[in-house]
PDB file of N, CA and C in Angstrom:
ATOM      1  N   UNK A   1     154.868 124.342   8.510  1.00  0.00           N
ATOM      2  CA  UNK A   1     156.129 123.997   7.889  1.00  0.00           C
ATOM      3  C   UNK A   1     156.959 123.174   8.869  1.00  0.00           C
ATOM      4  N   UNK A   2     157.518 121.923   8.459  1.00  0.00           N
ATOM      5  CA  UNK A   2     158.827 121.441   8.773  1.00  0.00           C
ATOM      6  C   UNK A   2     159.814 121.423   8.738  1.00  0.00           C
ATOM      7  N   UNK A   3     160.739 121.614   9.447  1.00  0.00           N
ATOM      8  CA  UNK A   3     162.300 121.315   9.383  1.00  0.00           C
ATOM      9  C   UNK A   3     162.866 119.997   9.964  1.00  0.00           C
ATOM     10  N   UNK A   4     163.678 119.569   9.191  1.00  0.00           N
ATOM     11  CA  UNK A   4     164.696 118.548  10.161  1.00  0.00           C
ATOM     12  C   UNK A   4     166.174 118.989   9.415  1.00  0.00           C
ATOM     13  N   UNK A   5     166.812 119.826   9.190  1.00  0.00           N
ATOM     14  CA  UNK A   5     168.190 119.171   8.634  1.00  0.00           C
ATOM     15  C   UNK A   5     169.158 119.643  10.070  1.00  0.00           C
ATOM     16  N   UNK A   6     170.722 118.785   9.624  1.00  0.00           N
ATOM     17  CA  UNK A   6     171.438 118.820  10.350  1.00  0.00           C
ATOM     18  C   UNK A   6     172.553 119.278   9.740  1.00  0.00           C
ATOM     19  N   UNK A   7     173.479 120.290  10.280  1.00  0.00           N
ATOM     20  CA  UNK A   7     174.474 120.366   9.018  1.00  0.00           C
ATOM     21  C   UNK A   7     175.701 120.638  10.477  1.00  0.00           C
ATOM     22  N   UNK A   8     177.032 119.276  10.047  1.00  0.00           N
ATOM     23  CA  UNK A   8     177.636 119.538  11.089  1.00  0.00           C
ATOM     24  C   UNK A   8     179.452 119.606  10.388  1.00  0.00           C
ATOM     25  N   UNK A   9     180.173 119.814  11.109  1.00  0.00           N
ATOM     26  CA  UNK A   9     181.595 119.847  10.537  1.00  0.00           C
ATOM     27  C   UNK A   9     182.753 119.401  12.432  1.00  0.00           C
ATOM     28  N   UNK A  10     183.282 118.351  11.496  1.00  0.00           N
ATOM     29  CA  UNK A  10     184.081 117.525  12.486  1.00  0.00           C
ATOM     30  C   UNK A  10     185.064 116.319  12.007  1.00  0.00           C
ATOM     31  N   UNK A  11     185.694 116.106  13.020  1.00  0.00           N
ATOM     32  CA  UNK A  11     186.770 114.745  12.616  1.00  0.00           C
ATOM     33  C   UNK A  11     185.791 113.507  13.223  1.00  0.00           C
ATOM     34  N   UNK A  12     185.976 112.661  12.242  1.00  0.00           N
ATOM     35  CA  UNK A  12     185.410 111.184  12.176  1.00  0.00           C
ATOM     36  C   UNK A  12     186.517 110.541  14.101  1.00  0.00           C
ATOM     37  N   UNK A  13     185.543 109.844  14.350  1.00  0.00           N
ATOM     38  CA  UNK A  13     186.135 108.833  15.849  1.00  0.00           C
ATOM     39  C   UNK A  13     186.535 107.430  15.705  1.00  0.00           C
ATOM     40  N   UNK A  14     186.813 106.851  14.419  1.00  0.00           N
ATOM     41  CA  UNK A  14     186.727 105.827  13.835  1.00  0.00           C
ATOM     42  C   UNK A  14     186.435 105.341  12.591  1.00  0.00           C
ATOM     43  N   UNK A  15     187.405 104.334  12.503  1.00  0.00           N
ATOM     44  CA  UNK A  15     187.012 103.683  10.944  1.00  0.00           C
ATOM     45  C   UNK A  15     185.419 103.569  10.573  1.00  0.00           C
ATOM     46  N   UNK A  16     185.219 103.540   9.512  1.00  0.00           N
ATOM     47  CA  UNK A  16     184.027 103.193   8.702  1.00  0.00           C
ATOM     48  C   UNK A  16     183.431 102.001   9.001  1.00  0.00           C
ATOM     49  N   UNK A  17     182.328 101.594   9.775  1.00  0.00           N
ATOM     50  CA  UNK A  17     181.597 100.413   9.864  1.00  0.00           C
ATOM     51  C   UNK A  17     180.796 100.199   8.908  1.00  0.00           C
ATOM     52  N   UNK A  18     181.263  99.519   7.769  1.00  0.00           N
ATOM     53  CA  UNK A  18     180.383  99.145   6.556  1.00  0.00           C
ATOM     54  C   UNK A  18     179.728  97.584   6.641  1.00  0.00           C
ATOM     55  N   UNK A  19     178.726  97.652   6.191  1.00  0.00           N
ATOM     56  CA  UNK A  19     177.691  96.765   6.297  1.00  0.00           C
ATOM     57  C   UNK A  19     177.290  96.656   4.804  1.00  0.00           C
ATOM     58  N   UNK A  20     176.998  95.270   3.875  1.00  0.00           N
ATOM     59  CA  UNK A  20     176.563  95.252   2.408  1.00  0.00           C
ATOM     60  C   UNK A  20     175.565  93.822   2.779  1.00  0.00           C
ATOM     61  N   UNK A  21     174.345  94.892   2.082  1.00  0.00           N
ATOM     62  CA  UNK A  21     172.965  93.892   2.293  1.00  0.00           C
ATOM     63  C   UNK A  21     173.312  93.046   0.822  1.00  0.00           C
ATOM     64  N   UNK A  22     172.135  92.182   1.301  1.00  0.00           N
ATOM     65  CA  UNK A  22     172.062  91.112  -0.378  1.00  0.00           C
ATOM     66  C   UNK A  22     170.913  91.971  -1.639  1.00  0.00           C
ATOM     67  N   UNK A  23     170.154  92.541  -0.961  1.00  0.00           N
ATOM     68  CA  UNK A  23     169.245  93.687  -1.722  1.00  0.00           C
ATOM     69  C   UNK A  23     170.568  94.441  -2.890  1.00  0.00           C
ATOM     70  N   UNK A  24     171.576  94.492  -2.180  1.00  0.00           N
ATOM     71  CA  UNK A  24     172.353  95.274  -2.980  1.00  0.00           C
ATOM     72  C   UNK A  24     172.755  96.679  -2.111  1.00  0.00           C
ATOM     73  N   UNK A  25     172.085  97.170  -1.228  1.00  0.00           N
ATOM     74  CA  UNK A  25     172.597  98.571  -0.620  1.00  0.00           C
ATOM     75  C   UNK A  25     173.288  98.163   0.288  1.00  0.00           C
ATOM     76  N   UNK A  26     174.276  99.102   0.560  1.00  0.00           N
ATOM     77  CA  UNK A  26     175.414  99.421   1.499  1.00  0.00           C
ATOM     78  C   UNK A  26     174.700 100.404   2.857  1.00  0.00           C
ATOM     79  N   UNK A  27     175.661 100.177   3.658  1.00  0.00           N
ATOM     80  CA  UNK A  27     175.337 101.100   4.888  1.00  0.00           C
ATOM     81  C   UNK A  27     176.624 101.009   5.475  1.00  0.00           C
ATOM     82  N   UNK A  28     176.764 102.834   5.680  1.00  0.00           N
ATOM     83  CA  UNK A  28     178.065 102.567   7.030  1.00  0.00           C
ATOM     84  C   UNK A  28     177.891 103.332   7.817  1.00  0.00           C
ATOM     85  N   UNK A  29     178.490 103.349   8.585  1.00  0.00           N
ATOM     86  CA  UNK A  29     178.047 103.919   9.921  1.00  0.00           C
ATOM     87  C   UNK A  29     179.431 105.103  10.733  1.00  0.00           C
ATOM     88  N   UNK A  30     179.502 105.970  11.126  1.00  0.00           N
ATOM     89  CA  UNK A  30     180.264 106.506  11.492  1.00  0.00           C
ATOM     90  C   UNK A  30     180.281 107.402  13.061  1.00  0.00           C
ATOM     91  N   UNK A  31     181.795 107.442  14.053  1.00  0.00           N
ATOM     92  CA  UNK A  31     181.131 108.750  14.704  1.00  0.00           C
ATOM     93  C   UNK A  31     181.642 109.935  14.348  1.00  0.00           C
ATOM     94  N   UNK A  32     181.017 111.230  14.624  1.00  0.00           N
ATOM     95  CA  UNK A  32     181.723 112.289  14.437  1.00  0.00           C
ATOM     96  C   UNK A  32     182.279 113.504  15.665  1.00  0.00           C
ATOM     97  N   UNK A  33     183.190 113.661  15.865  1.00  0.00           N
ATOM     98  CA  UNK A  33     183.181 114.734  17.184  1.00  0.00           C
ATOM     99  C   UNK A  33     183.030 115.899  16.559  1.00  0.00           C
ATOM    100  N   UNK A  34     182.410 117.034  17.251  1.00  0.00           N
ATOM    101  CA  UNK A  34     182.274 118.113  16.918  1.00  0.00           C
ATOM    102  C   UNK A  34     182.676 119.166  18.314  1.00  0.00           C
ATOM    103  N   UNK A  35     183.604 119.835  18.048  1.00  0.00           N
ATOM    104  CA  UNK A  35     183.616 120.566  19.006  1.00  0.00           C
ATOM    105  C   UNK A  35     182.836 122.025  19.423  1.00  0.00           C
ATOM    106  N   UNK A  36     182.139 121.566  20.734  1.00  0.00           N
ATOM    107  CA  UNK A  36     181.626 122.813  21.329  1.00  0.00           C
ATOM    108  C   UNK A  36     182.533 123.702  22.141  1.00  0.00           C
ATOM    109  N   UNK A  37     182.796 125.056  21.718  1.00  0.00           N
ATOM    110  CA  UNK A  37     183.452 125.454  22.428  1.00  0.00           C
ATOM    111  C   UNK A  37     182.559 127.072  23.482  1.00  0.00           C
ATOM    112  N   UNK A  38     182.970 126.316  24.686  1.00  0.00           N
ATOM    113  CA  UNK A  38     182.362 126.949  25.748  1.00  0.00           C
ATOM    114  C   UNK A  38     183.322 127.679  26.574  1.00  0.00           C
ATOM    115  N   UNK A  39     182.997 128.309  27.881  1.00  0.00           N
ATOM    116  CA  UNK A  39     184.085 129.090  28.694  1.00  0.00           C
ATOM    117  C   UNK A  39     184.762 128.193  29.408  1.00  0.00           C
ATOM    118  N   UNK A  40     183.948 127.263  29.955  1.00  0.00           N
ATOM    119  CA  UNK A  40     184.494 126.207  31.059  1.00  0.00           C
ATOM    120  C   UNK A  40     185.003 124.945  30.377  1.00  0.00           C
ATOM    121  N   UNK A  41     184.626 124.537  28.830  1.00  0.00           N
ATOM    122  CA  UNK A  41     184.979 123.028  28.372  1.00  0.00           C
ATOM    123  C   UNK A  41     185.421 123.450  26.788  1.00  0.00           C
ATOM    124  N   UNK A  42     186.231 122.505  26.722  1.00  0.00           N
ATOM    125  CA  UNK A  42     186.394 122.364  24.589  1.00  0.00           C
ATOM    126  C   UNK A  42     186.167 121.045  24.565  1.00  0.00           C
ATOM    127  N   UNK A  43     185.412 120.542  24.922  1.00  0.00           N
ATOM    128  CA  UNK A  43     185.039 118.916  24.389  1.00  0.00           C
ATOM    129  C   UNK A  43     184.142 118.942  23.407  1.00  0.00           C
ATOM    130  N   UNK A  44     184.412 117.434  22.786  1.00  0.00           N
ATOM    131  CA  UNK A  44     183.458 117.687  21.624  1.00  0.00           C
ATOM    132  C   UNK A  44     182.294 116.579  22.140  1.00  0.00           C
ATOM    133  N   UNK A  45     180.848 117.255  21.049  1.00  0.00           N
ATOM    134  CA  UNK A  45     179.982 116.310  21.399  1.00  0.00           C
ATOM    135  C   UNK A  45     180.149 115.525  19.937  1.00  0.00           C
ATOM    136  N   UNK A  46     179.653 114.172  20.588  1.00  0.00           N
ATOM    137  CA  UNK A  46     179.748 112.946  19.470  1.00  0.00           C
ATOM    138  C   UNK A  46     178.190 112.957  18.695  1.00  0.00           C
ATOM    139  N   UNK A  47     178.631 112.800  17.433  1.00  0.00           N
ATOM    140  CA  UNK A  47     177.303 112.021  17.317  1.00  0.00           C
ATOM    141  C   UNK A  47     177.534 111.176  16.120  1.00  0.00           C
ATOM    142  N   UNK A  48     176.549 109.963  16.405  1.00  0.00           N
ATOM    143  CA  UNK A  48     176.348 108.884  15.139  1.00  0.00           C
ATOM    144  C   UNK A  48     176.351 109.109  13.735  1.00  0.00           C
ATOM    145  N   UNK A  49     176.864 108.777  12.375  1.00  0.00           N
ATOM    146  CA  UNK A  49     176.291 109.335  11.493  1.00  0.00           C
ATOM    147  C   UNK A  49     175.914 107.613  10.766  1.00  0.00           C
ATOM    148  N   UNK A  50     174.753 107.735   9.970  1.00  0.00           N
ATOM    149  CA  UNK A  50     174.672 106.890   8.899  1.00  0.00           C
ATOM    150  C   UNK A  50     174.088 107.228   7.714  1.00  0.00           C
ATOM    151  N   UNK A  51     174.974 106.573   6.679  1.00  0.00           N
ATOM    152  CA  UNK A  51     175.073 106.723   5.628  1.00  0.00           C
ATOM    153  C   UNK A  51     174.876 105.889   4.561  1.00  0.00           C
ATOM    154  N   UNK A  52     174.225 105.588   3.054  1.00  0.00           N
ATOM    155  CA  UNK A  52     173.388 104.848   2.530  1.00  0.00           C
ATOM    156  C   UNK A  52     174.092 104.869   0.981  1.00  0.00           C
ATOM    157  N   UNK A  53     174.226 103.748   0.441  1.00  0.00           N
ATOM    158  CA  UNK A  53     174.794 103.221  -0.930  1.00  0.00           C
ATOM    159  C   UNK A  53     175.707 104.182  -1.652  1.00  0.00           C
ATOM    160  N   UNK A  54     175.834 105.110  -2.347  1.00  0.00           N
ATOM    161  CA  UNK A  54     176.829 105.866  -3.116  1.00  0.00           C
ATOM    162  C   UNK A  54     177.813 106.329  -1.801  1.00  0.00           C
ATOM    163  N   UNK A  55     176.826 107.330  -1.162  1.00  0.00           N
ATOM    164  CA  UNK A  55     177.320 108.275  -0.176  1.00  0.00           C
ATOM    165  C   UNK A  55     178.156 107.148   1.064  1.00  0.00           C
ATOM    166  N   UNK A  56     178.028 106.126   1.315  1.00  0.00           N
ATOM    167  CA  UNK A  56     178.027 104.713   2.366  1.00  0.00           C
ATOM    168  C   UNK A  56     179.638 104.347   1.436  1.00  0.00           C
ATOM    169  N   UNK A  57     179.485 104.396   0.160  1.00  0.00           N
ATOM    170  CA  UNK A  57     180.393 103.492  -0.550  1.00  0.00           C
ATOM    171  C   UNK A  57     181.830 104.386  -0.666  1.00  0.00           C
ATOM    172  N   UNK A  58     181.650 105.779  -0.803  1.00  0.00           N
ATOM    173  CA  UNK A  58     182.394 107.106  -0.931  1.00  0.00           C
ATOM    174  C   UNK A  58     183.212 106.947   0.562  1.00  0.00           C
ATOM    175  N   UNK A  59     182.490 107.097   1.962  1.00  0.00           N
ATOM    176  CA  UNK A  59     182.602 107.095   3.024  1.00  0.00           C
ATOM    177  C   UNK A  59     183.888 105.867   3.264  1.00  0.00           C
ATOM    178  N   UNK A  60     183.735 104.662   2.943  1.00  0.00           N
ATOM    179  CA  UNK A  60     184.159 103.797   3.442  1.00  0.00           C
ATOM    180  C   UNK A  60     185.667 103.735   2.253  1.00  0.00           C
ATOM    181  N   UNK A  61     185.590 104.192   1.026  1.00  0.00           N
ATOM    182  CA  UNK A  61     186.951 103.992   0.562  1.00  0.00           C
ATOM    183  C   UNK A  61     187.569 105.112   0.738  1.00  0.00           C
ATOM    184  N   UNK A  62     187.027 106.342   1.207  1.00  0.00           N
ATOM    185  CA  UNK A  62     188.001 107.617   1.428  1.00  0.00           C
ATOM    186  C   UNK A  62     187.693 108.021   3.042  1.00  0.00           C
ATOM    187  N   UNK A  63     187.119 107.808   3.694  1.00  0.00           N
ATOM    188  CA  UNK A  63     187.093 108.374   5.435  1.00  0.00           C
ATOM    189  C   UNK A  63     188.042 107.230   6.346  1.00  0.00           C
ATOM    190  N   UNK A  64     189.037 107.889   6.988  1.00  0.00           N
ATOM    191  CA  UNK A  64     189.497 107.176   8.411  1.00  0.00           C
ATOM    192  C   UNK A  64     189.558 107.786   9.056  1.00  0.00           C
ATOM    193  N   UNK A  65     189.612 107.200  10.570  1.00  0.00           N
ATOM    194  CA  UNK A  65     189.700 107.724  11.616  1.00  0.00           C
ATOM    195  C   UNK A  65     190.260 109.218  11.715  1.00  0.00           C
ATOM    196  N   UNK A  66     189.775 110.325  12.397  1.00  0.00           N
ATOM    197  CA  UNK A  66     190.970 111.716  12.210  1.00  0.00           C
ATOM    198  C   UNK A  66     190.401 112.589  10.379  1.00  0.00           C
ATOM    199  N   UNK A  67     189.792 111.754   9.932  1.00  0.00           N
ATOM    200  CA  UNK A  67     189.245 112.623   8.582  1.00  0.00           C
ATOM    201  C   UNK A  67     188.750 113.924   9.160  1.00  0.00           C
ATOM    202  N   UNK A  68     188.889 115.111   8.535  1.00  0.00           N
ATOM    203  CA  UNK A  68     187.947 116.267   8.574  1.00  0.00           C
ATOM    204  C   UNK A  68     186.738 115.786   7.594  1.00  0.00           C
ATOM    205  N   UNK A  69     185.458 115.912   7.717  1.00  0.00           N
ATOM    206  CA  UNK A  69     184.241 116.158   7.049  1.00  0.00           C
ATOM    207  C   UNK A  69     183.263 116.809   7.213  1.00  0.00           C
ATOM    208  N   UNK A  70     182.248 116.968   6.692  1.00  0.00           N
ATOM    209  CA  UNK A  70     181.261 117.965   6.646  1.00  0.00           C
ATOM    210  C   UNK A  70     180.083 117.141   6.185  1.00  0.00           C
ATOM    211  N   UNK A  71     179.056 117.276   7.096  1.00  0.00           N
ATOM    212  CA  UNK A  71     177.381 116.395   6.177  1.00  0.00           C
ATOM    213  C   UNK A  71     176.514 117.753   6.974  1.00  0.00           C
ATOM    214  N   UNK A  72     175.529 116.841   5.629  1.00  0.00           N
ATOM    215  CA  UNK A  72     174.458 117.593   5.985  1.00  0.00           C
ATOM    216  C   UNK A  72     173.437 116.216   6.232  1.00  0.00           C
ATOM    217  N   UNK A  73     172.170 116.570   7.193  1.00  0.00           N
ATOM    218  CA  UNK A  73     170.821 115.637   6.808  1.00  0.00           C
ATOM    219  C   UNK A  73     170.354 115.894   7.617  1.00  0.00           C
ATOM    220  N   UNK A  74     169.840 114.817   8.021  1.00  0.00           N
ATOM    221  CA  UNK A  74     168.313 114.673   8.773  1.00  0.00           C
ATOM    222  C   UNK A  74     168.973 114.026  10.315  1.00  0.00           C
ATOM    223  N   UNK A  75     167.602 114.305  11.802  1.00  0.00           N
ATOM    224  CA  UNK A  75     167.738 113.942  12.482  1.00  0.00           C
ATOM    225  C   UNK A  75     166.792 112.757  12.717  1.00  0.00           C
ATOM    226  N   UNK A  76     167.245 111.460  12.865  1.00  0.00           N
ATOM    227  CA  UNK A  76     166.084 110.515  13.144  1.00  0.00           C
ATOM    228  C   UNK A  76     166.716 109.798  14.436  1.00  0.00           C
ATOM    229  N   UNK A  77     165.546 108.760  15.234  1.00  0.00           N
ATOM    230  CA  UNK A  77     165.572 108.288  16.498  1.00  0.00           C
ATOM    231  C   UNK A  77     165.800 106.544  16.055  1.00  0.00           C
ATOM    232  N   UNK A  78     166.665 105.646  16.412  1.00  0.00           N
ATOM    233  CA  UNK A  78     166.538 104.515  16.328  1.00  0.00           C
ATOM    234  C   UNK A  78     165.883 103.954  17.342  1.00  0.00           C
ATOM    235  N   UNK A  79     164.995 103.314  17.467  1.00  0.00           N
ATOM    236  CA  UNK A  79     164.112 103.035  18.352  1.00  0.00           C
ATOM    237  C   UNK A  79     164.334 100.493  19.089  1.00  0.00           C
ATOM    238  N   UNK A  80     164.625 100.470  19.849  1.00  0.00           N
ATOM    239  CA  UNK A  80     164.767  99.067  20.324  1.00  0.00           C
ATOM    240  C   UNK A  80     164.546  98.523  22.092  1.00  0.00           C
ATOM    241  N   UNK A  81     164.242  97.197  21.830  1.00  0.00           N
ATOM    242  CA  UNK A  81     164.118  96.916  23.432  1.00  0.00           C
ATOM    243  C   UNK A  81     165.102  96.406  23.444  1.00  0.00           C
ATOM    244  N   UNK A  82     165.533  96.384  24.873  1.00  0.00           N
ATOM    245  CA  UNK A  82     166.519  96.158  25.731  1.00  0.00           C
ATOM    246  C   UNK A  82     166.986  94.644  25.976  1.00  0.00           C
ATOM    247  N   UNK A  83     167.931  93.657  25.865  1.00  0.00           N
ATOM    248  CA  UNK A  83     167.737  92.556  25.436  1.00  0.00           C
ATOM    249  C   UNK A  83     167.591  92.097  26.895  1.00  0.00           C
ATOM    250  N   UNK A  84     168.107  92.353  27.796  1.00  0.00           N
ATOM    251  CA  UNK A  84     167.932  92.062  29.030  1.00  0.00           C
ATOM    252  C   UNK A  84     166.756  92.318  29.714  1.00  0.00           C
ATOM    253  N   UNK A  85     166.185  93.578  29.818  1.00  0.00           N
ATOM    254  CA  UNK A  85     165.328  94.063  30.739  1.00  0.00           C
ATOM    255  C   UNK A  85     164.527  94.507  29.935  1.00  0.00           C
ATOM    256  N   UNK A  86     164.330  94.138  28.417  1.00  0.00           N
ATOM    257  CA  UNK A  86     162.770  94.455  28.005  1.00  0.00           C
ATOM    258  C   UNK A  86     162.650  96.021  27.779  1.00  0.00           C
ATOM    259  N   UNK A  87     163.388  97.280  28.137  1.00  0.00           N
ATOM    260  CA  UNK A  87     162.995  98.210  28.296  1.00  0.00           C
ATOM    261  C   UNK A  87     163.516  98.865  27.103  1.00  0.00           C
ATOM    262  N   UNK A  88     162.529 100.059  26.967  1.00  0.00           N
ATOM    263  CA  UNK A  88     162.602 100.764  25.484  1.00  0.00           C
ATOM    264  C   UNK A  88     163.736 101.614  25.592  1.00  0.00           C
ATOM    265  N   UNK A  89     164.531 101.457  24.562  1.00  0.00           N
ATOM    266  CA  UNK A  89     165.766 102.153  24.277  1.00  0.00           C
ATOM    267  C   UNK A  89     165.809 103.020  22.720  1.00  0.00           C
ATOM    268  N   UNK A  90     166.252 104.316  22.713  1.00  0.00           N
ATOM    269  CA  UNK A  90     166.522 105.224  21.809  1.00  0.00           C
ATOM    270  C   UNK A  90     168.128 105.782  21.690  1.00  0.00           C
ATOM    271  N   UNK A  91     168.080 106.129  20.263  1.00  0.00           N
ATOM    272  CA  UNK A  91     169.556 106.522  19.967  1.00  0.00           C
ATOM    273  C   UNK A  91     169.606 107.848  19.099  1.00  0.00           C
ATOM    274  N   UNK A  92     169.809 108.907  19.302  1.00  0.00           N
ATOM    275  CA  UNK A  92     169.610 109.810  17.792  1.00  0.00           C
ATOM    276  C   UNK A  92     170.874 109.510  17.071  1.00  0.00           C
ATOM    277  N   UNK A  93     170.569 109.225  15.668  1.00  0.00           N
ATOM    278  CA  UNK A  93     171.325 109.710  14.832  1.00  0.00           C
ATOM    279  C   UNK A  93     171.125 110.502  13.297  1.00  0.00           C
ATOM    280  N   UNK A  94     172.153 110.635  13.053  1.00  0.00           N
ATOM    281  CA  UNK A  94     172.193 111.949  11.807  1.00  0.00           C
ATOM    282  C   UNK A  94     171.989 110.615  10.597  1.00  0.00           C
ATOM    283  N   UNK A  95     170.968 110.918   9.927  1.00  0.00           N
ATOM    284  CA  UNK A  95     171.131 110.294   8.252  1.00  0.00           C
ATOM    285  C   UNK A  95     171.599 111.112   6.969  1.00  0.00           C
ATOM    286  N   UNK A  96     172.734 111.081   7.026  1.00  0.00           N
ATOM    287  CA  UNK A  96     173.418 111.902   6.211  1.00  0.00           C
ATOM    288  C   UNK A  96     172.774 112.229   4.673  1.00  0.00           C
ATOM    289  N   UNK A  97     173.173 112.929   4.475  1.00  0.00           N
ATOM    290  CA  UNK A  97     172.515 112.716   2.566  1.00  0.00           C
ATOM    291  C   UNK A  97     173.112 113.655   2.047  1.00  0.00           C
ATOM    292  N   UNK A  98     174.596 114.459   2.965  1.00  0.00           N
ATOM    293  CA  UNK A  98     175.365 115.211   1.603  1.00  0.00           C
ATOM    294  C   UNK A  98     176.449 115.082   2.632  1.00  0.00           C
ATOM    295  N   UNK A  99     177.859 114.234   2.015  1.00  0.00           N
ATOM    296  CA  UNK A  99     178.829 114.401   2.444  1.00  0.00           C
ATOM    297  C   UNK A  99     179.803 114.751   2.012  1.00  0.00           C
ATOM    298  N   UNK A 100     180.741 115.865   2.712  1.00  0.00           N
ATOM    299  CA  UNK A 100     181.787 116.747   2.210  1.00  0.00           C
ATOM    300  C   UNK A 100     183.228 116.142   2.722  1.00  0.00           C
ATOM    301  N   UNK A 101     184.542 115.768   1.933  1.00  0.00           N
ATOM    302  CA  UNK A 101     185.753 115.486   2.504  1.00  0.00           C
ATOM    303  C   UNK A 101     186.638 117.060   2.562  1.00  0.00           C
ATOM    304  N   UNK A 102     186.908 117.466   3.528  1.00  0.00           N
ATOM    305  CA  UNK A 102     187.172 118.617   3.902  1.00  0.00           C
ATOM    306  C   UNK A 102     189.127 118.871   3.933  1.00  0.00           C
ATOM    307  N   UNK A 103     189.706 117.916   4.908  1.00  0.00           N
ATOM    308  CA  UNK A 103     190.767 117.982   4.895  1.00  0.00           C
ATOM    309  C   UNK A 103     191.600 117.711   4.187  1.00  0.00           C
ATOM    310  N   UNK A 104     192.858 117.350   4.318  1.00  0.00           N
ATOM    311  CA  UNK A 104     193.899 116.869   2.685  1.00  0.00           C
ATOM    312  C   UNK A 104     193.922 115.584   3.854  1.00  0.00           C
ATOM    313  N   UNK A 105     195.345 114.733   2.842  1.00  0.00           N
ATOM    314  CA  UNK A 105     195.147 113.198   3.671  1.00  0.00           C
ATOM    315  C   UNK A 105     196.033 113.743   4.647  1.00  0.00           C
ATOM    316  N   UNK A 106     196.836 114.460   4.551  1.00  0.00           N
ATOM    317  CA  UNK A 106     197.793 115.001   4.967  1.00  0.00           C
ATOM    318  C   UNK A 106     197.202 115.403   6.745  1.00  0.00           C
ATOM    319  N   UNK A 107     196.701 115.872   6.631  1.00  0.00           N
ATOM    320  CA  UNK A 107     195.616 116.357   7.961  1.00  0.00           C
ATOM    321  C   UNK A 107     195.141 115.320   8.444  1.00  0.00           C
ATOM    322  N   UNK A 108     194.181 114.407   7.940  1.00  0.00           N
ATOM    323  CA  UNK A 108     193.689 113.144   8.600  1.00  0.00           C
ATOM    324  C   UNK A 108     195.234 112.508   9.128  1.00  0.00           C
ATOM    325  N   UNK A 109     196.268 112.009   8.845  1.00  0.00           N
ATOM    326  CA  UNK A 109     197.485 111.193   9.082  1.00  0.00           C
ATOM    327  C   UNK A 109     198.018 111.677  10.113  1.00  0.00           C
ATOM    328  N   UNK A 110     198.239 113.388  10.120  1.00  0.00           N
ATOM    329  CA  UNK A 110     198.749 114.159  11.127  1.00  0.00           C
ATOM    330  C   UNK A 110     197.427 114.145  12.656  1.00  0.00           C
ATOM    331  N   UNK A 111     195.840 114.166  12.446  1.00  0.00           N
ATOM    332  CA  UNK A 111     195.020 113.710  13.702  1.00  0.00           C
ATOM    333  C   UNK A 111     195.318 112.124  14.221  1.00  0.00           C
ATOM    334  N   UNK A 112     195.569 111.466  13.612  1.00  0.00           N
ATOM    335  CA  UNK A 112     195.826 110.106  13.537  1.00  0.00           C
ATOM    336  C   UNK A 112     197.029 109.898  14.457  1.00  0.00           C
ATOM    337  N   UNK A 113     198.197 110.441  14.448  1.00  0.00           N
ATOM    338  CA  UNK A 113     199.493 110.082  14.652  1.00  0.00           C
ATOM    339  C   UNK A 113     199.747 110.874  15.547  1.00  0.00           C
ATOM    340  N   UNK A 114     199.469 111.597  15.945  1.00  0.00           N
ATOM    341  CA  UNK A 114     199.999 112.920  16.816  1.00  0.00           C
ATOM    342  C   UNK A 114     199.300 113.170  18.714  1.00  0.00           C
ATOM    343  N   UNK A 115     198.102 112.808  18.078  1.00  0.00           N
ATOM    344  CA  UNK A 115     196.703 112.202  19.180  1.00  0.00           C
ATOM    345  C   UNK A 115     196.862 113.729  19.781  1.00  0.00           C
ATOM    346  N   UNK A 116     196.987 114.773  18.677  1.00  0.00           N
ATOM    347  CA  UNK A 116     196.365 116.513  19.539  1.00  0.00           C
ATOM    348  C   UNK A 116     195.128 116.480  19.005  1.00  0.00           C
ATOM    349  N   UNK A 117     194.820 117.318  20.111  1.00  0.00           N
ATOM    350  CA  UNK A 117     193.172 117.596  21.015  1.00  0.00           C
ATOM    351  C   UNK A 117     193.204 118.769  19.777  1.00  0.00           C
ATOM    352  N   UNK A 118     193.814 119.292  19.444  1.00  0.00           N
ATOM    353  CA  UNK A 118     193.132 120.436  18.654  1.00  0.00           C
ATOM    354  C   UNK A 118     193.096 119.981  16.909  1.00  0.00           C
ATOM    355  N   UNK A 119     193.065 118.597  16.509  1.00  0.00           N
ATOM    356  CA  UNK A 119     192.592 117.952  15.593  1.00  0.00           C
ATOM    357  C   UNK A 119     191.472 117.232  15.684  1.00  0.00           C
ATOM    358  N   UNK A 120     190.690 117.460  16.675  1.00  0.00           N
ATOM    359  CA  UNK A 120     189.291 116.931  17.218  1.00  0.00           C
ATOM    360  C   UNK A 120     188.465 118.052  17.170  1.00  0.00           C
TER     361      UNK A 120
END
């Protein structure tokens, strides 16, 4: 048996990087912080999310910067060489395939404007 899912809950690090192919599908791209909370740190770890036509299209007219959300998906590796030095480069990111808007706007405006650490 296999597993891959990812199921994470966090505030977005930025606007929506949307991308629209001529095929017709959308892609956007997002980061998300998630906070780990440990004895010695409350930082959050980041990670990539991308996201694909409905779910891509949802993302980009309702997520900004400071959004609360929730996804679920998969973990995959983007794989590229290095434009300089030729050398193989990897990235993980999350391919979303269920996304949840969690906060009111009210909450996103207040992470946005306020710049507290405990809206991250």
């Amino acid at each position: 048996m296999n597993i891959n899912v990812v199921t994470l809950v966090g505030r977005v690090g930025g606007d929506p990087d949307m991308k629209y192919f001529e095929s017709g599908a959308v892609k956007c791209r997002l980061t998300l912080a998630v906070r780990r909370r440990t004895r010695n740190s409350d930082e959050p770890d980041w990670f990539t999310l991308e996201l694909w036509d409905k779910t891509a299209e949802v993302a980009g007219n309702y997520i900004r910067k400071g959004s609360l959300i929730g996804v679920k998906g998969s973990l995959k590796f983007d794989s590229w060489s290095d434009r300089n030095t030729g050398a193989p480069r990897s990235m993980p990111i999350i391919r979303v395939e269920q996304l949840d808007l969690l906060g009111s706007k009210k909450d996103a405006e207040a992470a946005m404007m306020d710049g507290n650490p405990d809206h991250f």
